[in-house]
Protein backbone atom coordinates (compact mmCIF):
# COMPACT_ATOMS: atom_id res chain seq x y z
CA UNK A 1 26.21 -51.72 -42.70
CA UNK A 2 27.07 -51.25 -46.37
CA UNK A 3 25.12 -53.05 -49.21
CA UNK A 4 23.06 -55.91 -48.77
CA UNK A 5 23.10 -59.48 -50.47
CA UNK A 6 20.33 -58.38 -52.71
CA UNK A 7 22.37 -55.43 -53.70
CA UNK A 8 25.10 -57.74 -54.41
CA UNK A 9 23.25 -59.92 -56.56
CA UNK A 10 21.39 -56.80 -58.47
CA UNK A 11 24.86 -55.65 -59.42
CA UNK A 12 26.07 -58.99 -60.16
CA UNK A 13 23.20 -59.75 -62.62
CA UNK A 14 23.34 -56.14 -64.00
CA UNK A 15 27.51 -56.74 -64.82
CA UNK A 16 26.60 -59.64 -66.24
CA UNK A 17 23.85 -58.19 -68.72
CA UNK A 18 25.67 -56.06 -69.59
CA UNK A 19 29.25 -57.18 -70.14
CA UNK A 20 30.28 -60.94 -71.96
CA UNK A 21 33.24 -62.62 -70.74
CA UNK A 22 35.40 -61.50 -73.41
CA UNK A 23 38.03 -63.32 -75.58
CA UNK A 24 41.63 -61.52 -75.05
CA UNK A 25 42.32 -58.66 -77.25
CA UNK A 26 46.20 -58.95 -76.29
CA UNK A 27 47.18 -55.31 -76.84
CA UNK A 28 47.06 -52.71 -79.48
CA UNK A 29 45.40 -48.88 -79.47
CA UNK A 30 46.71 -45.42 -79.17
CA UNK A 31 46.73 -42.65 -76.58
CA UNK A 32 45.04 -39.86 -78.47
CA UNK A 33 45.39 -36.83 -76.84
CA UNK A 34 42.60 -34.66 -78.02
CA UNK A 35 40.33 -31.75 -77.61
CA UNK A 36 41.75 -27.61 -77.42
CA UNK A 37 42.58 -27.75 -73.53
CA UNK A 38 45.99 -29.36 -72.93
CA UNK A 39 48.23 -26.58 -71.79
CA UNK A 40 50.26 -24.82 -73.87
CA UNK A 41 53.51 -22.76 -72.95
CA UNK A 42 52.19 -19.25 -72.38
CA UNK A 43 54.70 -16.90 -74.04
CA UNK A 44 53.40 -13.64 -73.57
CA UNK A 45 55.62 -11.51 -71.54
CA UNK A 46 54.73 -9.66 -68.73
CA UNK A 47 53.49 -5.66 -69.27
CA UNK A 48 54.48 -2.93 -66.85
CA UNK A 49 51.21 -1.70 -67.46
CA UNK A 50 49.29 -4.44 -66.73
CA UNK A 51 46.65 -4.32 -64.36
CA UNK A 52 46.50 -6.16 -60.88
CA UNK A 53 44.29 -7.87 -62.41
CA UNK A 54 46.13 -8.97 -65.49
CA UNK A 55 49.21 -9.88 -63.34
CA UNK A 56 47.09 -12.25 -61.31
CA UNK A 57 46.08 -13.59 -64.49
CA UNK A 58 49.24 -14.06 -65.61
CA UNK A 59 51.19 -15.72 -62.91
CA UNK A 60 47.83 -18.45 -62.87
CA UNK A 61 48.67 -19.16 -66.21
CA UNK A 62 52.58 -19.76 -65.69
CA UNK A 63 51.44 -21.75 -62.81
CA UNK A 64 49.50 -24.34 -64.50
CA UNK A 65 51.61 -24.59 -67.20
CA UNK A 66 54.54 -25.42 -64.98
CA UNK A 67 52.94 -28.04 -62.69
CA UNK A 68 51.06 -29.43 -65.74
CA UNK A 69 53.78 -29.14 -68.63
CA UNK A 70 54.49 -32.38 -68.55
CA UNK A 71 50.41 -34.04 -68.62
CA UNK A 72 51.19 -35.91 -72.04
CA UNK A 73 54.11 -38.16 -70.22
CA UNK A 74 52.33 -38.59 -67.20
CA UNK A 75 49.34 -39.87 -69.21
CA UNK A 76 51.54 -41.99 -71.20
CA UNK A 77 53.31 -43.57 -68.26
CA UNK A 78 49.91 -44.42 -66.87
CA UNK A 79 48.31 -46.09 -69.93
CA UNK A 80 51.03 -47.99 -70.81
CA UNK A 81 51.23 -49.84 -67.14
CA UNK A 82 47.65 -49.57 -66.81
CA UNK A 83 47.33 -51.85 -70.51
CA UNK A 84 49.74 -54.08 -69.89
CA UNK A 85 48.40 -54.94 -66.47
CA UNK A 86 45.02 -55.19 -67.55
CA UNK A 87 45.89 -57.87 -70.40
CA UNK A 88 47.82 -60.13 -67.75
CA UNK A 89 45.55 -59.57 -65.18
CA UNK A 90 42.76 -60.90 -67.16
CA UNK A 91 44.74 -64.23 -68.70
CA UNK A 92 45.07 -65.14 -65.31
CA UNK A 93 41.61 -64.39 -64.20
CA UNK A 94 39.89 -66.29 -66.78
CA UNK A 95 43.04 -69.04 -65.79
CA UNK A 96 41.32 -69.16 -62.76
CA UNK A 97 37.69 -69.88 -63.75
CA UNK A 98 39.11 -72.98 -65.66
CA UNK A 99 40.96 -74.10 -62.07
CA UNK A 100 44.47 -73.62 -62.48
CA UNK A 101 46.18 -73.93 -59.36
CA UNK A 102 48.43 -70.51 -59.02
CA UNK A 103 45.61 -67.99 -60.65
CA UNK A 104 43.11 -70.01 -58.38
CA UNK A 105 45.07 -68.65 -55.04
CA UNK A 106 45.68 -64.92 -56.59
CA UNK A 107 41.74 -65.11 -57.21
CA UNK A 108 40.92 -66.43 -53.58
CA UNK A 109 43.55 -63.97 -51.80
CA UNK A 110 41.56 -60.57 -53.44
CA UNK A 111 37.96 -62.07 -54.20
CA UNK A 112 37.78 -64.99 -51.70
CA UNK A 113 36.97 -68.70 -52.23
CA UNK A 114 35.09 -69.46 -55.27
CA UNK A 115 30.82 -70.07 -54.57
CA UNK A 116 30.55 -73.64 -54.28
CA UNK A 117 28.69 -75.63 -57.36
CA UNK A 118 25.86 -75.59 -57.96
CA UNK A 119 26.24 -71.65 -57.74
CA UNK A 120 23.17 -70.73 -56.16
CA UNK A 121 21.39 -68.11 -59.05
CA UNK A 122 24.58 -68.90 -61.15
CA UNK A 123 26.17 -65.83 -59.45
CA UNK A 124 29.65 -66.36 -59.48
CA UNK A 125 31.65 -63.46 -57.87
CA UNK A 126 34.92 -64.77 -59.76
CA UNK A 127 33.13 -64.40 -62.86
CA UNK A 128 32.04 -61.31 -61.64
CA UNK A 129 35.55 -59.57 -60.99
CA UNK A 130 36.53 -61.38 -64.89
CA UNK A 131 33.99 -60.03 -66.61
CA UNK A 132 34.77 -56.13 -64.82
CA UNK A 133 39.19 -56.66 -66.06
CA UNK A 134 37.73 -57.87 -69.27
CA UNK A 135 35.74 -54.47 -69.59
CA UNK A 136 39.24 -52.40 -68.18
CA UNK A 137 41.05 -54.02 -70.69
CA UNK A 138 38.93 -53.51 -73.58
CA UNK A 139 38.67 -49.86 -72.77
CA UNK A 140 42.94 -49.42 -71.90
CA UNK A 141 43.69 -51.53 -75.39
CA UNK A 142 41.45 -50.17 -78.36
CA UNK A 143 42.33 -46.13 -78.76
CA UNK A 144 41.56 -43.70 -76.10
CA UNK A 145 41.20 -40.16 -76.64
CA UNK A 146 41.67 -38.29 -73.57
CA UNK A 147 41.01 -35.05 -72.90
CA UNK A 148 42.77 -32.35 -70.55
CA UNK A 149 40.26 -31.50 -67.23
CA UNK A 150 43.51 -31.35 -65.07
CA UNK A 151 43.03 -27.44 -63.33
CA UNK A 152 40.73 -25.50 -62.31
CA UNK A 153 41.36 -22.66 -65.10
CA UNK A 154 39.13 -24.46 -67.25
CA UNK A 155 36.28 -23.71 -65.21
CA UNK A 156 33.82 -21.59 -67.91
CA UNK A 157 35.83 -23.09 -70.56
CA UNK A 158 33.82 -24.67 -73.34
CA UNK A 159 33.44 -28.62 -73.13
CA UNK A 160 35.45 -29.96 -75.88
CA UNK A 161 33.87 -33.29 -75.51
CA UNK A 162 32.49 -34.81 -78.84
CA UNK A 163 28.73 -33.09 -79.33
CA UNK A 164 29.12 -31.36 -76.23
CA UNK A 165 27.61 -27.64 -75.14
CA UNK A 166 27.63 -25.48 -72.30
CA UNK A 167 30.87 -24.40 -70.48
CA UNK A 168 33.23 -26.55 -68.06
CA UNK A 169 32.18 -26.64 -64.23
CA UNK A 170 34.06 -27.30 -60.99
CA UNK A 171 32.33 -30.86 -61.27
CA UNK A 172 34.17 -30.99 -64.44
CA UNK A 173 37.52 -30.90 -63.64
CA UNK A 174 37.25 -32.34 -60.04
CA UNK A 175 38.27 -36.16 -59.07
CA UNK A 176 40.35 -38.20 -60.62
CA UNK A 177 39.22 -39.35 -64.34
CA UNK A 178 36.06 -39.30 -65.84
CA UNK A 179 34.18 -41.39 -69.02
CA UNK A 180 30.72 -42.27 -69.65
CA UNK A 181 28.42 -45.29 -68.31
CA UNK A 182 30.16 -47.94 -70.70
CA UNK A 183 32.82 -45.39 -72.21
CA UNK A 184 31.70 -47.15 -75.76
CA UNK A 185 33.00 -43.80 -77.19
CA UNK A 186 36.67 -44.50 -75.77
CA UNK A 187 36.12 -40.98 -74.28
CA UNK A 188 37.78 -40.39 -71.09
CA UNK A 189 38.69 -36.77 -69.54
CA UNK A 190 41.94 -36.58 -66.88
CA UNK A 191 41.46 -34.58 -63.67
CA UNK A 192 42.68 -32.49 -61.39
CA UNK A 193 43.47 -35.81 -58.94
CA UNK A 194 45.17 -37.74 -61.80
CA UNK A 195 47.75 -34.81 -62.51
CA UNK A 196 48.24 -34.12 -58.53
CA UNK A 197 51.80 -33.22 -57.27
CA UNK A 198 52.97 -34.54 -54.01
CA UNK A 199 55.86 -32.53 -52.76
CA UNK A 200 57.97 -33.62 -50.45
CA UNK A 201 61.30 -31.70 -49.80
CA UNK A 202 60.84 -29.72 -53.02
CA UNK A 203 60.32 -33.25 -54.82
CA UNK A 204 57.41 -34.40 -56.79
CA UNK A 205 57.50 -38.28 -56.44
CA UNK A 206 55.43 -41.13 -58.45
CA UNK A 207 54.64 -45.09 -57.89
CA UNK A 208 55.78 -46.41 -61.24
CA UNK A 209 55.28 -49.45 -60.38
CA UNK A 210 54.01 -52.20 -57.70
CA UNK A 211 51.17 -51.48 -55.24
CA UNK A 212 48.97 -48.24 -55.74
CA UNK A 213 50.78 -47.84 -59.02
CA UNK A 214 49.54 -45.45 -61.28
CA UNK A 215 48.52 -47.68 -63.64
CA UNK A 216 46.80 -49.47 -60.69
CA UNK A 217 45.45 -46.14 -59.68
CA UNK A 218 43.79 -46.12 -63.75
CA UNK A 219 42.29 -49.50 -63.55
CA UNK A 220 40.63 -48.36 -60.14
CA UNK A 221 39.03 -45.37 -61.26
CA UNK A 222 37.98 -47.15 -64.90
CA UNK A 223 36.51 -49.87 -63.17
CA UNK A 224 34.35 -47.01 -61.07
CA UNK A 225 33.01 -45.38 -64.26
CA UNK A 226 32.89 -48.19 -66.84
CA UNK A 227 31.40 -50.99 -64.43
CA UNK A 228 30.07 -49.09 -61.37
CA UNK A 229 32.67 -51.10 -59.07
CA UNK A 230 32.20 -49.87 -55.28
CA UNK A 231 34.52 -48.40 -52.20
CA UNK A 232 33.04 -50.81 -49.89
CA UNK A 233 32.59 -50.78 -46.31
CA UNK A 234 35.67 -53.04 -44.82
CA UNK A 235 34.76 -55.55 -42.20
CA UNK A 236 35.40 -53.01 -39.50
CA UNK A 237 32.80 -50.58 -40.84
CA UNK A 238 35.40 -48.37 -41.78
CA UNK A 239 36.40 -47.34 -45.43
CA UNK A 240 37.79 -50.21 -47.83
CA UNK A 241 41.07 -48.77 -49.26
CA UNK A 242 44.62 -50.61 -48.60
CA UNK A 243 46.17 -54.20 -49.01
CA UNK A 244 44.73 -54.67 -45.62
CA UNK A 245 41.18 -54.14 -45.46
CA UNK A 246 41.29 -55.83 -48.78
CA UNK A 247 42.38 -58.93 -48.02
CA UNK A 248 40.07 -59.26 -44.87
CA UNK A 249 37.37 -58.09 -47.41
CA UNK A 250 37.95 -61.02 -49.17
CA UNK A 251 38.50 -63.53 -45.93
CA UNK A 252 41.65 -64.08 -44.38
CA UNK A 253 42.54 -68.62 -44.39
CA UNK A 254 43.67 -70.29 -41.60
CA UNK A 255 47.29 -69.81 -40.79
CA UNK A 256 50.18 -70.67 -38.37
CA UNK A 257 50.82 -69.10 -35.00
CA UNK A 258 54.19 -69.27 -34.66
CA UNK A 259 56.42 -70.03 -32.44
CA UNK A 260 54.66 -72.71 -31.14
CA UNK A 261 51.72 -71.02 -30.96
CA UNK A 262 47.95 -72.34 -31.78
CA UNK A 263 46.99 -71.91 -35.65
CA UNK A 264 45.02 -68.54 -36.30
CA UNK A 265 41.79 -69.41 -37.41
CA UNK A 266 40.34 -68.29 -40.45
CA UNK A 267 38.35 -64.79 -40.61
CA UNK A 268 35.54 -65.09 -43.25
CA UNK A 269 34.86 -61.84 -45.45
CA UNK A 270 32.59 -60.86 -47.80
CA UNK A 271 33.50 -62.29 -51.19
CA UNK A 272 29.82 -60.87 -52.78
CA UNK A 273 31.26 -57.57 -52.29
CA UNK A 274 35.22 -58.14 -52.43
CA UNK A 275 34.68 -58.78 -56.46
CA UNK A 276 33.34 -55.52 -57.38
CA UNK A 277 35.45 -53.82 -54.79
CA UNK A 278 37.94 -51.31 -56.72
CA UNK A 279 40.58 -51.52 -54.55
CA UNK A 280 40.60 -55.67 -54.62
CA UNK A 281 40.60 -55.87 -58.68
CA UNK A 282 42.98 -52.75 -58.34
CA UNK A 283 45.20 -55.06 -56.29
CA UNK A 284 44.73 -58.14 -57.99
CA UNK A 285 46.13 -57.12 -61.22
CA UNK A 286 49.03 -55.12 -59.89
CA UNK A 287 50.20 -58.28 -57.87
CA UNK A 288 49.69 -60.23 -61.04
CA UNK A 289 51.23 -57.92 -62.79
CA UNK A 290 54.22 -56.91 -60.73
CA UNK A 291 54.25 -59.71 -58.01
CA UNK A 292 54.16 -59.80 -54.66
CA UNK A 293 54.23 -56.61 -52.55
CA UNK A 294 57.50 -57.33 -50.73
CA UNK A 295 59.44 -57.96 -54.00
CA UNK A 296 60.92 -54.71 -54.13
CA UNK A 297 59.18 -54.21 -56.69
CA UNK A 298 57.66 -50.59 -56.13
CA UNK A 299 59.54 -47.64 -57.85
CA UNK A 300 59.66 -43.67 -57.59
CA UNK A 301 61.17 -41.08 -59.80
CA UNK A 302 61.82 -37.58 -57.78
CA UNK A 303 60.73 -35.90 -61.07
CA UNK A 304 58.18 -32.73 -61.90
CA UNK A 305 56.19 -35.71 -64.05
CA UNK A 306 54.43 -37.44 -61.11
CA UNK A 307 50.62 -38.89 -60.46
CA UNK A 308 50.24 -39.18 -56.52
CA UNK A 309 49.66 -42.57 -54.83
CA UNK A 310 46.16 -43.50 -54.78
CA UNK A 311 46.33 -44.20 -51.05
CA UNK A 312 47.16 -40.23 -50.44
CA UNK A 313 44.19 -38.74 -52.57
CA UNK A 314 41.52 -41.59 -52.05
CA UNK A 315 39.05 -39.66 -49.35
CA UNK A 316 39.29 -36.45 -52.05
CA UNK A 317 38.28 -38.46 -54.74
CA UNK A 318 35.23 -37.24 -56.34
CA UNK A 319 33.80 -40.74 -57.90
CA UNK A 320 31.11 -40.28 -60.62
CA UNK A 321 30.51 -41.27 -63.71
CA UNK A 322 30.03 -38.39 -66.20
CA UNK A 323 27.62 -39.09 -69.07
CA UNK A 324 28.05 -37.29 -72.37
């Protein structure tokens, strides 16, 4: 069931050749939005000669202008949570490795108690889950250019990618966001899942902020493609996704009953997989970020400019990494 302790400690040593612990950049970069595909108000009239054909063709157009008009602000939105998140998130992680008390509990709750010393191999799963923030950070706070793969009428398209041939494929535009094994390019292409619409009552709704934010929702998929972070198993065999399964992923402490009731023993997880679990450094830096879950702090806008919660698009997901 799921990966094994070797696994564990290949990926471990593999992050760990390939990644430093970083010093803090503490901000800084642009949102470039490049390349020839980000959609563009079509305003060609309709002819009363058209073809069926050229009708069809038509309406697609209007239609992916309309529900993607508005790509630039929901990129925006979603970088600028996404970098401020990541720079906090990783101050108090690397607070953590030097033992202070508060960023040692947020590191225990998603990524379980720290390995005893001596760490047996030096693998240290909290410096583990550091070192993958530090790379999300680096990538969210130097500039980005990102590129439009947001519909499927880009399918035969040329690849606008830097030094890139051959047309666009479903592949292409399917998932969530895409960038190459170490992004060192700052390259990262948008898709279809990233500009998804979730209508409910006519309304397109969007976590600004709080859990399965969509800056959350950034550092998730970044941490798939720049570090090769994992949708475990959770302890139940059953996928890892959710606050929940998380936490249990990581291992639940010993707590009160209640009520007079005996203490509820503690429920050890499985901390070597729990750091390089998406979902836990997902959830880790949005509670650092925005505090705890029941704050109130979670937000929605009934707006056309919307990214879906993760939580509703996660089994779609297409997870790759896309090397260019």
């Amino acid at each position: 069931m799921g990966t094994t302790l070797i696994q564990d400690e290949t990926a471990f040593d593999t992050l760990r050749n390939s990644y430093p612990v970083k010093p803090l950049k503490l901000g800084g970069g642009r949102l470039i939005f490049a390349g020839n595909l980000w959609p563009v108000k079509n305003t060609q009239k309709p002819n009363p000669h058209w073809t069926h054909d050229q009708l069809a063709q038509y309406k697609l157009q209007q239609r992916v202008f309309n529900t993607a008009a508005l790509a630039r602000r929901d990129a925006e939105v979603a970088f600028q949570e996404a970098r401020s998140m990541a720079v906090k998130a990783l101050i108090v992680a690397k607070a953590g490795l030097r033992g202070d008390k508060e960023a040692v509990a947020m590191m225990t709750r998603w990524f379980g108690p720290r390995p005893a010393r001596p760490i047996t191999q030096g693998r240290d799963w909290w410096e583990g889950a550091a070192r993958i923030i530090g790379v999300v950070e680096s990538f969210v706070t130097s500039d980005v250019s990102a590129y439009y793969r947001g519909d499927d009428s880009l399918i035969g398209k040329p690849n606008d990618y830097p030094g890139e041939t051959g047309n666009l494929t479903a592949r292409d535009v399917s998932g969530y966001a895409e960038s190459s094994a170490g992004a060192k390019d700052k390259v990262i292409g948008l898709c279809k899942l990233f500009f998804a619409k979730k209508d409910a009552n006519g309304q397109a709704r969007m976590n600004l902020r709080g859990k399965d934010s969509v800056g959350g929702t950034l550092v998730h998929e970044l941490s798939h493609n720049l570090c090769k972070t994992e949708d475990h198993e959770a302890m139940d065999g059953s996928e890892c996704y959710g606050t929940e399964d998380c936490l249990k992923l990581a291992g639940l402490p010993a707590r009160p009953g209640g009520h007079g009731q005996p203490e509820i023993p503690a429920k050890p997880g499985l901390p070597r997989r729990a750091w390089y679990n998406a979902d836990n450094i997902e959830y880790f830096c949005e509670e650092v970020y925005y505090g705890g879950f029941d704050s109130g702090l979670t937000e929605t806008t009934p707006t056309t400019s919307n990214v879906s919660a993760k939580r509703q698009l996660v089994a779609a997901v297409l997870e790759r990494t896309f090397h260019h």
